[in-house]
PDB file of N, CA and C in Angstrom:
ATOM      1  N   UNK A   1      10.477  -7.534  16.246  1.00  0.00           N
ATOM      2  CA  UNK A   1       9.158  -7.925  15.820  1.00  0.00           C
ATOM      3  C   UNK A   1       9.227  -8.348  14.362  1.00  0.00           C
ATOM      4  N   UNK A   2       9.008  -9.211  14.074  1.00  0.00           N
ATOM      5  CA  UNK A   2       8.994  -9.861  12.605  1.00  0.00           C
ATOM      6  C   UNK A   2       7.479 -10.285  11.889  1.00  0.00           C
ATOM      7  N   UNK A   3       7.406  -9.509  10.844  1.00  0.00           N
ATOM      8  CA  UNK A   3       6.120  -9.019  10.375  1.00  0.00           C
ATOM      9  C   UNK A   3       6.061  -9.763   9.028  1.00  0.00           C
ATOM     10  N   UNK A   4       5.096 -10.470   8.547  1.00  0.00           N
ATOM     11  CA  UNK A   4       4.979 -11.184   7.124  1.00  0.00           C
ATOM     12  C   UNK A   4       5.540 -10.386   6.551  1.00  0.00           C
ATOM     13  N   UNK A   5       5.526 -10.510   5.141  1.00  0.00           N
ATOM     14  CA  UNK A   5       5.321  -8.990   3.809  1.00  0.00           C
ATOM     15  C   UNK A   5       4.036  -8.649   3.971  1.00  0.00           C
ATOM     16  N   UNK A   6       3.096 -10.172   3.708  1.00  0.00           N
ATOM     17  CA  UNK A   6       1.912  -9.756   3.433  1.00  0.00           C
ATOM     18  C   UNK A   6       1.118  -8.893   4.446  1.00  0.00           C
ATOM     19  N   UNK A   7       1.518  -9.026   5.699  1.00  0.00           N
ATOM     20  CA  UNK A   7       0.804  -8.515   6.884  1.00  0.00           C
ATOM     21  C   UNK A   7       1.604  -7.085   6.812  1.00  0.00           C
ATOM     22  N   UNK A   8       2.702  -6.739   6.176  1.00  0.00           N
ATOM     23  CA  UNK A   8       3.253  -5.643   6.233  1.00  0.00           C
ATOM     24  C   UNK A   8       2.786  -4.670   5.314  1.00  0.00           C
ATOM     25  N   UNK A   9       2.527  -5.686   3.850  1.00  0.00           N
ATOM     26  CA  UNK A   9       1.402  -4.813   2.851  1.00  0.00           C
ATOM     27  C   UNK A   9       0.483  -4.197   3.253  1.00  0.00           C
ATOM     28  N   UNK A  10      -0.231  -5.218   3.813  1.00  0.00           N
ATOM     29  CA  UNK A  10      -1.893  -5.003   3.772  1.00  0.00           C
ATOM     30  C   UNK A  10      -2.096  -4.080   4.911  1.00  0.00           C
ATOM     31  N   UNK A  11      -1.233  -3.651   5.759  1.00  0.00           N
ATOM     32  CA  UNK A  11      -0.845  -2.577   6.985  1.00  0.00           C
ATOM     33  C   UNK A  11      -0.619  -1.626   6.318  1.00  0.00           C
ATOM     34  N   UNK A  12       0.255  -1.245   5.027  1.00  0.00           N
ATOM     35  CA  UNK A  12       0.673  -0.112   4.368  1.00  0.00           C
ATOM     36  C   UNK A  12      -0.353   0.431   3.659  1.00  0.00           C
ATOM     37  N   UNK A  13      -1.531  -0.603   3.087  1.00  0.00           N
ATOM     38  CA  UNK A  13      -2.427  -0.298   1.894  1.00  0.00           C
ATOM     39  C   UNK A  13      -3.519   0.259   2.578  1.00  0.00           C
ATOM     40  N   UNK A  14      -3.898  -0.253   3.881  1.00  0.00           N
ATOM     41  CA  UNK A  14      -4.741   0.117   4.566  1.00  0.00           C
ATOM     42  C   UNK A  14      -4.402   1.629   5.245  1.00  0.00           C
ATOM     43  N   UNK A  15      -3.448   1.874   5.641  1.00  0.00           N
ATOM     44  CA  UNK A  15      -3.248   3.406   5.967  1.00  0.00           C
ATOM     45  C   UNK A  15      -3.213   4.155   4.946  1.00  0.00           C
ATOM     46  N   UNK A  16      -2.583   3.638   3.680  1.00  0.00           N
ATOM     47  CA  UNK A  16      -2.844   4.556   2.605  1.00  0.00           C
ATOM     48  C   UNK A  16      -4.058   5.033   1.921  1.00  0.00           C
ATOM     49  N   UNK A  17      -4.954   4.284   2.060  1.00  0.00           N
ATOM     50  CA  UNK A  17      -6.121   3.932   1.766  1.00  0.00           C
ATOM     51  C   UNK A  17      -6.820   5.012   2.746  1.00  0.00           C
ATOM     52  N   UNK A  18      -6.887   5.024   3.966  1.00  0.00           N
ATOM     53  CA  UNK A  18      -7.077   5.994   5.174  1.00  0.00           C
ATOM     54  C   UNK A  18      -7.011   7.523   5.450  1.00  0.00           C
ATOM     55  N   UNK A  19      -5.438   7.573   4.723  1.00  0.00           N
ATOM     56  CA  UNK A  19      -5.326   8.850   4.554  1.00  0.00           C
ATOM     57  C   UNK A  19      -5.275   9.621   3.220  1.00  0.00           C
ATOM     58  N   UNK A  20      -5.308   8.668   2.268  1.00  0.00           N
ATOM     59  CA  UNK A  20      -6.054   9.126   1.025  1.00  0.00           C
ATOM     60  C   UNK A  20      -7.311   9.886   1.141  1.00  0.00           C
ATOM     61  N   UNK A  21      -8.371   9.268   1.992  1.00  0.00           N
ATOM     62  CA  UNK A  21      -9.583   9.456   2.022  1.00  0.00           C
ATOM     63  C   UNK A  21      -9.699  10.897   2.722  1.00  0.00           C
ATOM     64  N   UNK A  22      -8.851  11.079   3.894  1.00  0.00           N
ATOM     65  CA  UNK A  22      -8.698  11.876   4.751  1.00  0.00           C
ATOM     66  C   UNK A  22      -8.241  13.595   3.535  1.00  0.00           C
ATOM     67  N   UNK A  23      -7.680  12.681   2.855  1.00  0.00           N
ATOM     68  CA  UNK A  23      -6.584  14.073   1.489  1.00  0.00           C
ATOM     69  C   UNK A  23      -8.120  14.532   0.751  1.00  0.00           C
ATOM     70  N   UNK A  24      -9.060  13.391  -0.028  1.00  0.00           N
ATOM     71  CA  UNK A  24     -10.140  13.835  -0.008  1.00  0.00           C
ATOM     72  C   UNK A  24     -11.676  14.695   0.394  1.00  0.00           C
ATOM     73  N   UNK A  25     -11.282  14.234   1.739  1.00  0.00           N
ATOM     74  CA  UNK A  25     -12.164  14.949   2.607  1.00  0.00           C
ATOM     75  C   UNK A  25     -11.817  17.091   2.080  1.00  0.00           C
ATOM     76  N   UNK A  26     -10.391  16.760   2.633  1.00  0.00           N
ATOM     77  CA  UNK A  26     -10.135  18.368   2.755  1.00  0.00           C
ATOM     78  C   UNK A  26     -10.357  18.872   1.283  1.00  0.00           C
ATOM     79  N   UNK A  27      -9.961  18.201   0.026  1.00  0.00           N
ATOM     80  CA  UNK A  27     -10.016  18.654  -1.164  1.00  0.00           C
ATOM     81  C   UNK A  27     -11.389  18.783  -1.588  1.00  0.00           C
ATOM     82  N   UNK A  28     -12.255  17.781  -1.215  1.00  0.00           N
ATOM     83  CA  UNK A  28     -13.888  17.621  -1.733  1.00  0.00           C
ATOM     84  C   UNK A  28     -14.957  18.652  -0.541  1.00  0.00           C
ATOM     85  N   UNK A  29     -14.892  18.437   0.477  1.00  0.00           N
ATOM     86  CA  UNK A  29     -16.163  18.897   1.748  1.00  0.00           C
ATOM     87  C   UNK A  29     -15.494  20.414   2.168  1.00  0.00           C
ATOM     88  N   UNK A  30     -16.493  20.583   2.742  1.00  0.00           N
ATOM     89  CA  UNK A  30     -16.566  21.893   3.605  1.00  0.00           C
ATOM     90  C   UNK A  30     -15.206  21.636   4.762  1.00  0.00           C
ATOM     91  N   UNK A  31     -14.812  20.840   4.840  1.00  0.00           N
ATOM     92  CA  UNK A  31     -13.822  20.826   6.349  1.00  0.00           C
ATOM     93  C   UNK A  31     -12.627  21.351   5.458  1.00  0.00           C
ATOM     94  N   UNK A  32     -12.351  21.145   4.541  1.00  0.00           N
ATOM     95  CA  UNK A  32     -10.959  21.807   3.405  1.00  0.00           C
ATOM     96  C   UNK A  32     -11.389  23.176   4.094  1.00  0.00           C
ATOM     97  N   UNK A  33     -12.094  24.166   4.324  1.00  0.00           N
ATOM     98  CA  UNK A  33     -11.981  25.652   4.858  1.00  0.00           C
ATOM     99  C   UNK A  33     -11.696  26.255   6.207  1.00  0.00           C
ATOM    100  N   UNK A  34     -11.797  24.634   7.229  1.00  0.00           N
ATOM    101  CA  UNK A  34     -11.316  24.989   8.532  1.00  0.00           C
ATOM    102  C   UNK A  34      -9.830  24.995   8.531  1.00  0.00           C
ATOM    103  N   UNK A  35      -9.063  26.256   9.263  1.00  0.00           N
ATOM    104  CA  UNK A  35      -7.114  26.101   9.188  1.00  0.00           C
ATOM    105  C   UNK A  35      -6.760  25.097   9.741  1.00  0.00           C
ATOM    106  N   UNK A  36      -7.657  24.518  10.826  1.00  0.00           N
ATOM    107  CA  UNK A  36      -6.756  23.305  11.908  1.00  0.00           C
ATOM    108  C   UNK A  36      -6.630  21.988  11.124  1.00  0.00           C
ATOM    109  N   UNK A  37      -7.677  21.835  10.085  1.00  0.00           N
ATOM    110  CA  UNK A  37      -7.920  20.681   9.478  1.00  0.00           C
ATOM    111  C   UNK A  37      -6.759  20.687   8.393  1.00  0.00           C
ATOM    112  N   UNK A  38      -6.726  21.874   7.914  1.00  0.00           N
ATOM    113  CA  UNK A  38      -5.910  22.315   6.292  1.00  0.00           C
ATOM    114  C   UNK A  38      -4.164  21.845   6.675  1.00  0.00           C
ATOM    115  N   UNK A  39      -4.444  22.705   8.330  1.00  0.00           N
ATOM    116  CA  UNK A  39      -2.599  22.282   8.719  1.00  0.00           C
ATOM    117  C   UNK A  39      -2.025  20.722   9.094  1.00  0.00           C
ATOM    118  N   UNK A  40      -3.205  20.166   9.538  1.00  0.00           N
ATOM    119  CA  UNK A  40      -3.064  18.545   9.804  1.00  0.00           C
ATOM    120  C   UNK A  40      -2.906  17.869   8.951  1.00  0.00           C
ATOM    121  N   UNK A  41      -3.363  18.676   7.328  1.00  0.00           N
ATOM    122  CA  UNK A  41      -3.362  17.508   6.527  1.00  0.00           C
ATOM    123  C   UNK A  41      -2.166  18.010   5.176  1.00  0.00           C
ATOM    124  N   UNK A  42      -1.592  19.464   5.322  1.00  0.00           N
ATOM    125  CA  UNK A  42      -0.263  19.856   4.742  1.00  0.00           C
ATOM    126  C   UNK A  42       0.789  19.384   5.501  1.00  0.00           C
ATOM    127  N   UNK A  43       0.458  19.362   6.834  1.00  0.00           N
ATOM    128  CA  UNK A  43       1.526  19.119   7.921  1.00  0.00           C
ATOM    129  C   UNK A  43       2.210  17.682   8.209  1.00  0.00           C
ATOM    130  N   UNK A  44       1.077  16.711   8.394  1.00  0.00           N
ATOM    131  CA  UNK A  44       1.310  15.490   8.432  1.00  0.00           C
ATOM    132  C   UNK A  44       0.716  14.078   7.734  1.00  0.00           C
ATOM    133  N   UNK A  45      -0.274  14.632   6.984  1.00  0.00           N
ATOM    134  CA  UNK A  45      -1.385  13.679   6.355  1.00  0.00           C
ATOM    135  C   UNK A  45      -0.221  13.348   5.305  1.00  0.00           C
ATOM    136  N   UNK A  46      -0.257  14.620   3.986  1.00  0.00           N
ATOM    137  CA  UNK A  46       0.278  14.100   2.874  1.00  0.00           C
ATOM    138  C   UNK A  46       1.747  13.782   2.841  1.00  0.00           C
ATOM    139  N   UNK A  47       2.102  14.043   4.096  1.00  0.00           N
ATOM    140  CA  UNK A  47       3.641  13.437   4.433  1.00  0.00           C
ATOM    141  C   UNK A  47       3.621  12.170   4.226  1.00  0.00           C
ATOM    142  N   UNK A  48       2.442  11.498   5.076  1.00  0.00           N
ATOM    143  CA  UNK A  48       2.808  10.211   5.501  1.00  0.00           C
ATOM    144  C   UNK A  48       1.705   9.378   4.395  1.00  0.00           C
ATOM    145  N   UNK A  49       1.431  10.373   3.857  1.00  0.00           N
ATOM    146  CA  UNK A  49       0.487   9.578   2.226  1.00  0.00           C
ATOM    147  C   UNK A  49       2.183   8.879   1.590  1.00  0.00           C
ATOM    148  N   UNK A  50       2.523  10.208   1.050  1.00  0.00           N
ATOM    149  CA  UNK A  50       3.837  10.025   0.258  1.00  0.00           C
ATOM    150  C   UNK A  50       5.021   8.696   0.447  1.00  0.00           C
ATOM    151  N   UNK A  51       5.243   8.783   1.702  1.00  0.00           N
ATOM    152  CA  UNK A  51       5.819   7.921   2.331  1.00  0.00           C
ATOM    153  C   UNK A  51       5.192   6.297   2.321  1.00  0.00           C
ATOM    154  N   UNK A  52       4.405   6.169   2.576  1.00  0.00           N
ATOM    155  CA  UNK A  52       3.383   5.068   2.682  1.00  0.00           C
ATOM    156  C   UNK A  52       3.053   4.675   0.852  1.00  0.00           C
ATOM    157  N   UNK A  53       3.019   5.342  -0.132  1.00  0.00           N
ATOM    158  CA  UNK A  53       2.851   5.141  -1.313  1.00  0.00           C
ATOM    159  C   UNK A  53       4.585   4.498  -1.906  1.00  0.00           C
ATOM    160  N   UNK A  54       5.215   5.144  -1.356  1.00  0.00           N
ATOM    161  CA  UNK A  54       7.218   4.923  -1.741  1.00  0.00           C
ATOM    162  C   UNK A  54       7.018   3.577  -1.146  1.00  0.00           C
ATOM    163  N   UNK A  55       6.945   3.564   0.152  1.00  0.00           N
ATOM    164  CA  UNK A  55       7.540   2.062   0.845  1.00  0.00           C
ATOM    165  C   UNK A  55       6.552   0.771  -0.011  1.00  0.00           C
ATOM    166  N   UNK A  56       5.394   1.408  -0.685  1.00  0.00           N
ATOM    167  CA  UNK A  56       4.872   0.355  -0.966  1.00  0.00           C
ATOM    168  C   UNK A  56       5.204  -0.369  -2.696  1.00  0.00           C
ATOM    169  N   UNK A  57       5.596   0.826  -3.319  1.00  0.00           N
ATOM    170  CA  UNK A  57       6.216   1.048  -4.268  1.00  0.00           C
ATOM    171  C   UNK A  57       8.109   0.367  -4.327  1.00  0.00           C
ATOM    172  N   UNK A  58       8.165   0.841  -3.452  1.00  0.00           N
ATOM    173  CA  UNK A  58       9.918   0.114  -3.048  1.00  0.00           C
ATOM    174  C   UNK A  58      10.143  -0.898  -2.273  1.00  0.00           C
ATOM    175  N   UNK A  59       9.003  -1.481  -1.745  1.00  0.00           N
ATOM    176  CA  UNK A  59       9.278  -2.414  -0.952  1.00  0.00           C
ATOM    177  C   UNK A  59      10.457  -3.480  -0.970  1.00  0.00           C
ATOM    178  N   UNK A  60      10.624  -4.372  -2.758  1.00  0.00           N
ATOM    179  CA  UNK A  60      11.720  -4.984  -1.996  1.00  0.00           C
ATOM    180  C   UNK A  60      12.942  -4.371  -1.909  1.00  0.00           C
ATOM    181  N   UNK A  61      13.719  -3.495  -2.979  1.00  0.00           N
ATOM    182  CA  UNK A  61      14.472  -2.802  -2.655  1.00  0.00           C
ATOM    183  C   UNK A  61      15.039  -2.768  -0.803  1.00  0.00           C
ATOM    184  N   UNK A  62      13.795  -1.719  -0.405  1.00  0.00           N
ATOM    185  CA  UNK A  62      13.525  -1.429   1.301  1.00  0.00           C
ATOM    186  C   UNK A  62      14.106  -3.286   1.616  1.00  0.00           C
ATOM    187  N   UNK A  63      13.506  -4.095   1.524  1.00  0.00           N
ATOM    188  CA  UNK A  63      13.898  -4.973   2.592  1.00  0.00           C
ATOM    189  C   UNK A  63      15.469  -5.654   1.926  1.00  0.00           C
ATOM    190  N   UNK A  64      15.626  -5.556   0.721  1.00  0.00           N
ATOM    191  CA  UNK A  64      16.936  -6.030   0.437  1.00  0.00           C
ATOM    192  C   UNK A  64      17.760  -5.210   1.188  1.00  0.00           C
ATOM    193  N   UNK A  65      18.124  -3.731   1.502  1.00  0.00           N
ATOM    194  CA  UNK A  65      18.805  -3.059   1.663  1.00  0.00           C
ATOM    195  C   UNK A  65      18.790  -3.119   3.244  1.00  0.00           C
ATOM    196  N   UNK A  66      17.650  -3.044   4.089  1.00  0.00           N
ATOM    197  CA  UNK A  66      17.487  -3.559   5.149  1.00  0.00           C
ATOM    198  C   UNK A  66      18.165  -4.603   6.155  1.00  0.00           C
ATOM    199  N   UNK A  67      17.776  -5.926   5.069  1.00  0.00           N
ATOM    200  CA  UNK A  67      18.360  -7.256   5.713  1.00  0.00           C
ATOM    201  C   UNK A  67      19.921  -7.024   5.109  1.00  0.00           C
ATOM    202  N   UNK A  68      20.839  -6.135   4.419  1.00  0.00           N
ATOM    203  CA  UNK A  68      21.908  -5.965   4.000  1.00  0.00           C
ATOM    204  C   UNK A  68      22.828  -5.680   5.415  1.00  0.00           C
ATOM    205  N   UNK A  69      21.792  -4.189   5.607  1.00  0.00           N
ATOM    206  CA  UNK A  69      22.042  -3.365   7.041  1.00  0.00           C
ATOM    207  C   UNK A  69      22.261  -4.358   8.496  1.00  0.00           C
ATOM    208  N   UNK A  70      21.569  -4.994   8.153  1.00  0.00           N
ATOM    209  CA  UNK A  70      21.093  -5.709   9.912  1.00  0.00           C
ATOM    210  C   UNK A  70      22.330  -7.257   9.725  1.00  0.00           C
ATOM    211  N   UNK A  71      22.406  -7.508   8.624  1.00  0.00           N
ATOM    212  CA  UNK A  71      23.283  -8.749   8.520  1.00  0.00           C
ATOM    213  C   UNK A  71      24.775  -8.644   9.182  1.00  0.00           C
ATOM    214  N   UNK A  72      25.110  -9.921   9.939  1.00  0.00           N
ATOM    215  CA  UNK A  72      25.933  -9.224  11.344  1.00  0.00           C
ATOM    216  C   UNK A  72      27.708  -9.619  10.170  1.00  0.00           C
ATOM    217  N   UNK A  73      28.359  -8.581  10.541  1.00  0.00           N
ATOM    218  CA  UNK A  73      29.870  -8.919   9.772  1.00  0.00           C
ATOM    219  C   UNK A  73      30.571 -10.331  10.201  1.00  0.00           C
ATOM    220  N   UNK A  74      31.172 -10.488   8.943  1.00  0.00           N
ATOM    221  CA  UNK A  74      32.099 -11.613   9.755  1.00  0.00           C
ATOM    222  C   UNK A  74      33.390 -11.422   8.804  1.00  0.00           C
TER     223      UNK A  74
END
């Protein structure tokens, strides 16, 4: 599947953007005191905040090193 950058950005900014809000929720509202909510968002939210902030941050790096990987030997 071969994905613009730009369509690959604006995919990254938008989830980050998503679960930012989501990191807010628990830090700002009343749902931060339910455990199921607290573990969803230690467990997998700010994982994939972190991650999603790096790739967007490293991006070309990520695809130089990438198209390095995938480039066939000769």
């Amino acid at each position: 599947m071969n994905v613009s950058n730009k369509t690959l950005r604006n995919i990254l900014r938008a989830a980050h953007l998503v679960i930012g809000a989501l990191t807010m929720m628990y830090v700002y509202s009343p749902l931060g005191d339910l455990m199921w909510f607290g573990m969803l968002v230690k467990g997998s939210v700010l994982p994939i905040l972190v991650l999603s902030g790096l790739a967007m941050w490293q991006m070309p790096t990520l695809t130089k090193f990438l198209k390095r990987q995938s480039a066939p030997i000769q």
